[in-house]
PDB file of N, CA and C in Angstrom:
ATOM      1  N   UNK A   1      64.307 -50.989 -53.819  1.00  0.00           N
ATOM      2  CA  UNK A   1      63.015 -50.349 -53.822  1.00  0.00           C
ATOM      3  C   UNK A   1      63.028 -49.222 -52.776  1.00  0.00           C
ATOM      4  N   UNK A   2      62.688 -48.106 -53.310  1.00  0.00           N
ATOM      5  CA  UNK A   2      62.309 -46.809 -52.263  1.00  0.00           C
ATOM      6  C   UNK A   2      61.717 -47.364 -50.898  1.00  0.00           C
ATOM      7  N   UNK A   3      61.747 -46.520 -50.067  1.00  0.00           N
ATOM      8  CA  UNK A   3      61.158 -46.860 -48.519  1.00  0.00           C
ATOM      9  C   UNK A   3      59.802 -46.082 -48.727  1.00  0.00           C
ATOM     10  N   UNK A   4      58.588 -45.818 -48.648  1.00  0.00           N
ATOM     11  CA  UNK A   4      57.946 -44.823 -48.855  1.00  0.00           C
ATOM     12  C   UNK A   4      57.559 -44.947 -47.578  1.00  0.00           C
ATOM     13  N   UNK A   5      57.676 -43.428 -47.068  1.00  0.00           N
ATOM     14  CA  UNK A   5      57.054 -42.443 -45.844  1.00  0.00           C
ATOM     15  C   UNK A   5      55.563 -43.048 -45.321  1.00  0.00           C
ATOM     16  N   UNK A   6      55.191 -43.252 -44.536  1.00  0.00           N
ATOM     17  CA  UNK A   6      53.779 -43.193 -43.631  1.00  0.00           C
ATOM     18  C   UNK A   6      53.274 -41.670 -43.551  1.00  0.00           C
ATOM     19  N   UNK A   7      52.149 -41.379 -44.023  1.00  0.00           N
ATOM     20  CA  UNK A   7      51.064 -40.158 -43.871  1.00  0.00           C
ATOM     21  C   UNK A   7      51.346 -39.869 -42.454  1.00  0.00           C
ATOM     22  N   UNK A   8      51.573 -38.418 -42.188  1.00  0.00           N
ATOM     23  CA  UNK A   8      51.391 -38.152 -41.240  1.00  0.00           C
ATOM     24  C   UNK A   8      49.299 -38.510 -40.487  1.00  0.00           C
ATOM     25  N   UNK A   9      49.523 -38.689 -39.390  1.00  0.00           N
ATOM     26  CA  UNK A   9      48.129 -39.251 -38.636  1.00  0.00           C
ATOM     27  C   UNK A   9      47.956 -37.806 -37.458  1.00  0.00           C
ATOM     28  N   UNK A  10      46.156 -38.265 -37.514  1.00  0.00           N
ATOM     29  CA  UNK A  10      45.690 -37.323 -36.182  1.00  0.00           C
ATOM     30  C   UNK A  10      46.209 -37.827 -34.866  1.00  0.00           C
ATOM     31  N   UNK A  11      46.230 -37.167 -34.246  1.00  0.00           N
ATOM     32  CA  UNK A  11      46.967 -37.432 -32.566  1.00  0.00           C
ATOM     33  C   UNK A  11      45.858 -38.195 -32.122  1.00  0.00           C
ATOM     34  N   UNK A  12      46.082 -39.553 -31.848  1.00  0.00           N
ATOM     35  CA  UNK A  12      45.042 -40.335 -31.166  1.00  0.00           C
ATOM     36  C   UNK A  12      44.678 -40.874 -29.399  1.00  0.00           C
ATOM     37  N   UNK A  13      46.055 -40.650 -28.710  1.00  0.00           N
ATOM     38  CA  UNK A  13      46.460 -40.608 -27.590  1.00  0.00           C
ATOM     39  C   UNK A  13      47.652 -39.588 -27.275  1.00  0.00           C
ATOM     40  N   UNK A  14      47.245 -38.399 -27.107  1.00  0.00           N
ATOM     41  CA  UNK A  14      48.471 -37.577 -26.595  1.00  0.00           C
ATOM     42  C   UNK A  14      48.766 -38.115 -25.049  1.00  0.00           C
ATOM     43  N   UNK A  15      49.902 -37.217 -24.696  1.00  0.00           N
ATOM     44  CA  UNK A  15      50.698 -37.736 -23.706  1.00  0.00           C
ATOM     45  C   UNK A  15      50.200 -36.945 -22.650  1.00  0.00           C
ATOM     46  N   UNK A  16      50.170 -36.316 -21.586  1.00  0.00           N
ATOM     47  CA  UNK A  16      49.940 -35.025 -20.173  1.00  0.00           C
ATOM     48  C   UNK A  16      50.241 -33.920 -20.863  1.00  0.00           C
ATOM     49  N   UNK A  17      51.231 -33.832 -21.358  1.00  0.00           N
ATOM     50  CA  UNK A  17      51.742 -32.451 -21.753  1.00  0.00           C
ATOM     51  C   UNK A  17      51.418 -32.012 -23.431  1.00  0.00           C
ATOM     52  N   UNK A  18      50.892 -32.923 -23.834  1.00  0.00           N
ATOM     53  CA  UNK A  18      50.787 -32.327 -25.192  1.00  0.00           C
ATOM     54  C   UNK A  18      49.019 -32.237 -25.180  1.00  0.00           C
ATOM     55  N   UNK A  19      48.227 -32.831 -24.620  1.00  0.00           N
ATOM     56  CA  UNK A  19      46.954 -32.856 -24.153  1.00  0.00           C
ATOM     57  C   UNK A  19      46.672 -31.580 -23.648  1.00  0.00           C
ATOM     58  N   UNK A  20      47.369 -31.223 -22.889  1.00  0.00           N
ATOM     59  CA  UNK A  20      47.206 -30.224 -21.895  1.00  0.00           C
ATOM     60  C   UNK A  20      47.351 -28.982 -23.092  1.00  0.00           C
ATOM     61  N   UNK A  21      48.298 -28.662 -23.697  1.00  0.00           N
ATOM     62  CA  UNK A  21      48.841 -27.903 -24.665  1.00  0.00           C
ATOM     63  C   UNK A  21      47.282 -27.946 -25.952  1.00  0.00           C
ATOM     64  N   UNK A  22      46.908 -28.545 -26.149  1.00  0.00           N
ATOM     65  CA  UNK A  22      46.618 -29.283 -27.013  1.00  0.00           C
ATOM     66  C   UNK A  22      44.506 -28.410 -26.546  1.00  0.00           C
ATOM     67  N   UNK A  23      44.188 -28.838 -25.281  1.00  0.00           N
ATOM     68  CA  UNK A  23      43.074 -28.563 -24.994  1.00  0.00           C
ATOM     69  C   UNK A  23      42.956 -27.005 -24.515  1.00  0.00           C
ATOM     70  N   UNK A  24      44.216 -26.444 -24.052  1.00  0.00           N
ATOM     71  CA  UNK A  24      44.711 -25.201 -23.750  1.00  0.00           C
ATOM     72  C   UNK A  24      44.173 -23.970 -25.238  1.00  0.00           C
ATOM     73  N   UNK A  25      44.656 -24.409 -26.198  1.00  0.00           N
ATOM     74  CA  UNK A  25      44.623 -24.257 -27.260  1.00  0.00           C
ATOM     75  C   UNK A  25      43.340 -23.934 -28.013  1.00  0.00           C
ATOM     76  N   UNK A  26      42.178 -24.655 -27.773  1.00  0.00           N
ATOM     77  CA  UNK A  26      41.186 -25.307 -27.922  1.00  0.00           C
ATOM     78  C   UNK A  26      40.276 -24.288 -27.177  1.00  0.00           C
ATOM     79  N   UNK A  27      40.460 -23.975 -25.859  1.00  0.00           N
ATOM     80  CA  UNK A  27      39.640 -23.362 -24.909  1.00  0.00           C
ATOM     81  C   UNK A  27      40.208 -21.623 -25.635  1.00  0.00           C
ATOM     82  N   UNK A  28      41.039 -21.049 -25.698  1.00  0.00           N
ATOM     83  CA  UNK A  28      41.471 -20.007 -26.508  1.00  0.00           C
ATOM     84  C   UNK A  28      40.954 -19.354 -27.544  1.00  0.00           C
ATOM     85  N   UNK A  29      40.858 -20.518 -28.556  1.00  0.00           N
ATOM     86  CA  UNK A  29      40.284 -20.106 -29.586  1.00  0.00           C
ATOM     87  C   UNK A  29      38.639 -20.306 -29.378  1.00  0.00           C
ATOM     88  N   UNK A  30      38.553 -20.992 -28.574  1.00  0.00           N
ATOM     89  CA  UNK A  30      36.484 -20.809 -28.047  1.00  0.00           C
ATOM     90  C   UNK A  30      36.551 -19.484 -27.583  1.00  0.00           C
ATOM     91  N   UNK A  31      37.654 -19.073 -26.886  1.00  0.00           N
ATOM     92  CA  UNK A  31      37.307 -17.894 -26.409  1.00  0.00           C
ATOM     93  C   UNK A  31      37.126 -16.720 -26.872  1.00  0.00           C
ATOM     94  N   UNK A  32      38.021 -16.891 -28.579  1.00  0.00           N
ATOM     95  CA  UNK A  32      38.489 -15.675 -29.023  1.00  0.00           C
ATOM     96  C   UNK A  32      37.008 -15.841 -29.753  1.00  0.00           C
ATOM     97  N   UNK A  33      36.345 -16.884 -30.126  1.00  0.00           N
ATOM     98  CA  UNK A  33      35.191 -16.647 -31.186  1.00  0.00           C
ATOM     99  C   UNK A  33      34.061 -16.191 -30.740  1.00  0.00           C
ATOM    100  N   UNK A  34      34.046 -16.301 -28.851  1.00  0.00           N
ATOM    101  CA  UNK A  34      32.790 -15.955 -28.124  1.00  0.00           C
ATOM    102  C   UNK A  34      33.021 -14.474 -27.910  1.00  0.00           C
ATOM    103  N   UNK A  35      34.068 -14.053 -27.658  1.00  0.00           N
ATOM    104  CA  UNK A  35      34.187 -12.223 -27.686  1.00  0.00           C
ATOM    105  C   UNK A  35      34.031 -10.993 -28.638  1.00  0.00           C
ATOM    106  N   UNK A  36      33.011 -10.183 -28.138  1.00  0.00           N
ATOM    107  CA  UNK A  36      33.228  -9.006 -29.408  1.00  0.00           C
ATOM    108  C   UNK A  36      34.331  -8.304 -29.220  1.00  0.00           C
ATOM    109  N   UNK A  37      35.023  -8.286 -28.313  1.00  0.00           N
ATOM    110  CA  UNK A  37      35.949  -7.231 -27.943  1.00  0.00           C
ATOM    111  C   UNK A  37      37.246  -7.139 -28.792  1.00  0.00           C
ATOM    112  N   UNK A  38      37.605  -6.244 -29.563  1.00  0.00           N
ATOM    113  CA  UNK A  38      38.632  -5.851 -30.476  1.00  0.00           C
ATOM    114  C   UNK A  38      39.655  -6.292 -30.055  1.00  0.00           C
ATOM    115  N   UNK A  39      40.071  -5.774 -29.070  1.00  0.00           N
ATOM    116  CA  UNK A  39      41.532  -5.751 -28.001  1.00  0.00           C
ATOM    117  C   UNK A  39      41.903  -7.227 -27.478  1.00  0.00           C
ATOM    118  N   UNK A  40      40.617  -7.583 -26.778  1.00  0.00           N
ATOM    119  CA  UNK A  40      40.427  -9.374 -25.957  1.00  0.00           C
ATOM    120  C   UNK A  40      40.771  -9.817 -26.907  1.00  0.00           C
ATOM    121  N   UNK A  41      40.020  -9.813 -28.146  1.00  0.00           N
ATOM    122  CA  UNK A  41      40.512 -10.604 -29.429  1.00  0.00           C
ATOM    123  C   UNK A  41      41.859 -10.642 -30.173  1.00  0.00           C
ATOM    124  N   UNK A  42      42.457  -9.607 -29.968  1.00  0.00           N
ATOM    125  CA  UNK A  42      43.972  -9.769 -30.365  1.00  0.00           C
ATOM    126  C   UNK A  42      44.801  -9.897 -29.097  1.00  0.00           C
ATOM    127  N   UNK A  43      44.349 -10.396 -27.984  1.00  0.00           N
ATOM    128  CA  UNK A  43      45.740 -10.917 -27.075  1.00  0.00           C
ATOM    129  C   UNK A  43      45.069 -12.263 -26.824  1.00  0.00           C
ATOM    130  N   UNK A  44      43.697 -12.480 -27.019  1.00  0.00           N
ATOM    131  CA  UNK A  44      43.691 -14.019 -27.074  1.00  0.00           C
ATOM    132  C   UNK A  44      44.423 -14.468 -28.452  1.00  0.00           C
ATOM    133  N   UNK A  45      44.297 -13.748 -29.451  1.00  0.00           N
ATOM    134  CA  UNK A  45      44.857 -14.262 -30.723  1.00  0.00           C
ATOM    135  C   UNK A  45      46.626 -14.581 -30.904  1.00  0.00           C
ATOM    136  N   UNK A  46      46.801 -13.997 -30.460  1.00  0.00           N
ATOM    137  CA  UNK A  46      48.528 -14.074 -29.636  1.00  0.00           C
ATOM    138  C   UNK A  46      48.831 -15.399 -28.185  1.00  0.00           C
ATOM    139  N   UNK A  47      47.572 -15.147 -27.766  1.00  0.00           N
ATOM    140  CA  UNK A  47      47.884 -16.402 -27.183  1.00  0.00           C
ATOM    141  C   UNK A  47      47.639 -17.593 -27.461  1.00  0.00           C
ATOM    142  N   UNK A  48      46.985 -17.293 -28.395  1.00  0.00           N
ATOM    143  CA  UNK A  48      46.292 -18.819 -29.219  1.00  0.00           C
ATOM    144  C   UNK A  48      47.847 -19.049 -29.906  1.00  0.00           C
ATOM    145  N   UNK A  49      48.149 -18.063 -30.658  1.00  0.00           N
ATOM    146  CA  UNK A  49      49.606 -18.407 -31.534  1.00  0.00           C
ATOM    147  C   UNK A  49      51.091 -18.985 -30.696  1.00  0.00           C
ATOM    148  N   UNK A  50      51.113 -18.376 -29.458  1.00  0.00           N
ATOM    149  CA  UNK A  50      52.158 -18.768 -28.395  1.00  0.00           C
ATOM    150  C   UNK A  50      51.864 -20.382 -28.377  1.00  0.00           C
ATOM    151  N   UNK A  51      50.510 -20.901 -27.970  1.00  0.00           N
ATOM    152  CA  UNK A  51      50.451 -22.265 -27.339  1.00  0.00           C
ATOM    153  C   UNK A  51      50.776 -23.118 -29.012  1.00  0.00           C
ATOM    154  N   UNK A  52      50.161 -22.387 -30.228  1.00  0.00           N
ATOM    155  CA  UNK A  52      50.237 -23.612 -31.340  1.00  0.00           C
ATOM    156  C   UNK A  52      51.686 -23.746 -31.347  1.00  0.00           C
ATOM    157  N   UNK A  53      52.483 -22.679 -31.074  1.00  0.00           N
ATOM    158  CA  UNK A  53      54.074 -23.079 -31.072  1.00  0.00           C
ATOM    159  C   UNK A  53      54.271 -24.017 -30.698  1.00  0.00           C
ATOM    160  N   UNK A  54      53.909 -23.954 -29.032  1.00  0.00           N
ATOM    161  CA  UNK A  54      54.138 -25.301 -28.415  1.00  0.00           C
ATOM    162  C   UNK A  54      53.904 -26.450 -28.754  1.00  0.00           C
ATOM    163  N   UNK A  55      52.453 -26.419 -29.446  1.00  0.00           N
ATOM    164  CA  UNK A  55      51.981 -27.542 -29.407  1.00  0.00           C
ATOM    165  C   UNK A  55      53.012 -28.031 -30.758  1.00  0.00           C
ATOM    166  N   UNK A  56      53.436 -27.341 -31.844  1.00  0.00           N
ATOM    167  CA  UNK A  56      54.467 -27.749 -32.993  1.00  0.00           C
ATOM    168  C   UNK A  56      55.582 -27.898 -32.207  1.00  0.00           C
ATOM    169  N   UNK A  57      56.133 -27.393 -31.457  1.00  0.00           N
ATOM    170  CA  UNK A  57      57.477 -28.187 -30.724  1.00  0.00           C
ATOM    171  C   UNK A  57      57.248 -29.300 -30.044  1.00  0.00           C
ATOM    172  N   UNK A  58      55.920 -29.589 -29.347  1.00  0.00           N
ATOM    173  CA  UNK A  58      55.804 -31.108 -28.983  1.00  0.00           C
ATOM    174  C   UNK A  58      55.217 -31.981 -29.677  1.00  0.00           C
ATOM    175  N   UNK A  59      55.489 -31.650 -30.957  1.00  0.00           N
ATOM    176  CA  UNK A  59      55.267 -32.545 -32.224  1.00  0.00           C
ATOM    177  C   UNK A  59      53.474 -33.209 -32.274  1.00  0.00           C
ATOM    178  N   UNK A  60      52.344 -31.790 -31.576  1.00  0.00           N
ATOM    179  CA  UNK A  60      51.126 -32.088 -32.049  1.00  0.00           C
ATOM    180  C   UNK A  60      50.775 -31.003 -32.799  1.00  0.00           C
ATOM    181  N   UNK A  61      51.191 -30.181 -33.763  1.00  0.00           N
ATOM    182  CA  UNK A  61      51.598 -29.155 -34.925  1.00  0.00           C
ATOM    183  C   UNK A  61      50.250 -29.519 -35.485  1.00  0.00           C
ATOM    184  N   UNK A  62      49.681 -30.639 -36.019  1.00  0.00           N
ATOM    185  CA  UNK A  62      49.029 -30.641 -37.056  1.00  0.00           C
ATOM    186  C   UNK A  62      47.979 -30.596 -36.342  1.00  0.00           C
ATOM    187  N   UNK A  63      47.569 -31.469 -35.381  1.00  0.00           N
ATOM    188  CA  UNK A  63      46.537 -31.486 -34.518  1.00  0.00           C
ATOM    189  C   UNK A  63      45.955 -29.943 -33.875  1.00  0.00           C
ATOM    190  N   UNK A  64      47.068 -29.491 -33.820  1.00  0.00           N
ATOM    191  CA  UNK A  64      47.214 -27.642 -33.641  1.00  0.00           C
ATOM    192  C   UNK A  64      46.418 -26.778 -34.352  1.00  0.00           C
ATOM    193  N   UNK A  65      46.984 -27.342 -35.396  1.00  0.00           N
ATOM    194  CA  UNK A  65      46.528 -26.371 -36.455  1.00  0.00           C
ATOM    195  C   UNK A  65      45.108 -26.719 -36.980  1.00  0.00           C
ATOM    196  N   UNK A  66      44.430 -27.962 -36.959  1.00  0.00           N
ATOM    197  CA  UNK A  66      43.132 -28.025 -36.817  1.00  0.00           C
ATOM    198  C   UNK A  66      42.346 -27.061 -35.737  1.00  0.00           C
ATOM    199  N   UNK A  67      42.802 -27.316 -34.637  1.00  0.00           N
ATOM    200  CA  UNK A  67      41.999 -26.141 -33.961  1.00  0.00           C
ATOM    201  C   UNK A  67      42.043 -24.791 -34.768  1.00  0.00           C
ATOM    202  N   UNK A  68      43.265 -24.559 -34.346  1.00  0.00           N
ATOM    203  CA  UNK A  68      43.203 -23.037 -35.448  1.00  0.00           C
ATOM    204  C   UNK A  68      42.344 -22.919 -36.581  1.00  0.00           C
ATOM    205  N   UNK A  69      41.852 -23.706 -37.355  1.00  0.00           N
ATOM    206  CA  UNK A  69      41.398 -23.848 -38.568  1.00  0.00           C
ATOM    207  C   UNK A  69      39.985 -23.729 -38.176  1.00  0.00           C
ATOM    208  N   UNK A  70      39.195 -24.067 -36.949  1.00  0.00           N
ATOM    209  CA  UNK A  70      38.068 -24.493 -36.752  1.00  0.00           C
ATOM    210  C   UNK A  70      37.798 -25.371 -37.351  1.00  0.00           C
ATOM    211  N   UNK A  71      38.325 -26.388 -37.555  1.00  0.00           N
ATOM    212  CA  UNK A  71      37.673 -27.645 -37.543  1.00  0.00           C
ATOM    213  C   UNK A  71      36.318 -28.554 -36.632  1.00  0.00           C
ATOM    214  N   UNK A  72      35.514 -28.540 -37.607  1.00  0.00           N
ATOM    215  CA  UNK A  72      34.474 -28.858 -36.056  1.00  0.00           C
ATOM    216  C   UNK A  72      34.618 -30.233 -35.511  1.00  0.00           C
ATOM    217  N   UNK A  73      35.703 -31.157 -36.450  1.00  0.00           N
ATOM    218  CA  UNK A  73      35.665 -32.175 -35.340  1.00  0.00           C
ATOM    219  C   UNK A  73      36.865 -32.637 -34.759  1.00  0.00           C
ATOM    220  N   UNK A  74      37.800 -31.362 -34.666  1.00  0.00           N
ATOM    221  CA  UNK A  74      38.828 -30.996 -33.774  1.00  0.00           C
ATOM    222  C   UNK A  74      38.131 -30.556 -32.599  1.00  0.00           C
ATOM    223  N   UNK A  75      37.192 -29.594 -32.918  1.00  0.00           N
ATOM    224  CA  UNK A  75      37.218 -28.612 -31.734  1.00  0.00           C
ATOM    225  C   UNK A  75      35.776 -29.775 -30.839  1.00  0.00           C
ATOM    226  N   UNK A  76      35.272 -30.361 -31.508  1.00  0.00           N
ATOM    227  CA  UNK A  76      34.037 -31.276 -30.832  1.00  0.00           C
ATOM    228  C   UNK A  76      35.505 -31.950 -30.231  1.00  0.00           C
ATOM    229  N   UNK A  77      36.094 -32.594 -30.218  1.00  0.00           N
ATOM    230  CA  UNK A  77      37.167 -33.441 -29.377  1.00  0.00           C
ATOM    231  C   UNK A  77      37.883 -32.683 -28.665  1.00  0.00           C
ATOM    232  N   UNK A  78      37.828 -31.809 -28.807  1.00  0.00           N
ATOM    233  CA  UNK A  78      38.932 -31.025 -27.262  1.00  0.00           C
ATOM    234  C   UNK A  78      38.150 -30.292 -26.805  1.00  0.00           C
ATOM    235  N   UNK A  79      36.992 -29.786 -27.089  1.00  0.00           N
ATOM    236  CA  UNK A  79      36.020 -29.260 -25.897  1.00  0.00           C
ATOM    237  C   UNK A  79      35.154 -30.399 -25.074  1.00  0.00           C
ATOM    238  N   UNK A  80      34.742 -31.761 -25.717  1.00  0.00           N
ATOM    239  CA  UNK A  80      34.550 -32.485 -25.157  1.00  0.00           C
ATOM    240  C   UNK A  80      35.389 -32.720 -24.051  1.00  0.00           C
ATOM    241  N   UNK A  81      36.683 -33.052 -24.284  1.00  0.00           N
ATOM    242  CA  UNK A  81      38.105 -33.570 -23.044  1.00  0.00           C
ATOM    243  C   UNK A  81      37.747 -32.547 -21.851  1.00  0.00           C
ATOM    244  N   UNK A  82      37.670 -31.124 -22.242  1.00  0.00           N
ATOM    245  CA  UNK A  82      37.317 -30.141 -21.569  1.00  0.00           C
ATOM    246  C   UNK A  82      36.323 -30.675 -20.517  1.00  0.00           C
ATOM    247  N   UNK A  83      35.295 -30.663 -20.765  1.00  0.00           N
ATOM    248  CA  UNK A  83      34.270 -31.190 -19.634  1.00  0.00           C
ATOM    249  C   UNK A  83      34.538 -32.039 -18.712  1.00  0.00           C
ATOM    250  N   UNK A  84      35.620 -33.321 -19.257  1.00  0.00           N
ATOM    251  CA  UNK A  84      35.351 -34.101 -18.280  1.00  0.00           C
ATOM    252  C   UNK A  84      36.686 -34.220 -16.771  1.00  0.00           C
TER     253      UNK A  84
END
């Protein structure tokens, strides 16, 4: 009988460094949506893209890419972390 794969899952406990990456990310793209500025907006947008790298090399890619997406209950969970 085949082995079948497990669904990839949302990140439920990241680690220091992928958290960090992870809420980094998060605060970026709040930033890029609160600015009118043309210019601000394309080097936050570049920096938003630098950290999702990261966050896909420390294997929270998908969790990543929810932010990117605006997900609102990505971004309600890592701006929350934010505060505290």
């Amino acid at each position: 009988m085949p082995v079948l794969e497990q669904p990839e899952t949302a990140v439920l406990s990241p680690n220091g460094l992928e958290f960090t990456f992870l809420q980094r990310l998060a605060t970026l793209v709040a930033r890029q949506d609160r600015t009118a500025d043309e210019q601000a907006r394309t080097v936050l947008a570049h920096a938003a893209f630098s950290t999702y790298l990261d966050c896909a090399e420390l294997g929270v890619g998908d969790e990543a890419e929810r932010i990117l997406m605006r997900e609102p209950l990505a971004l309600l969970l890592w701006q929350r972390s934010q505060a505290n």
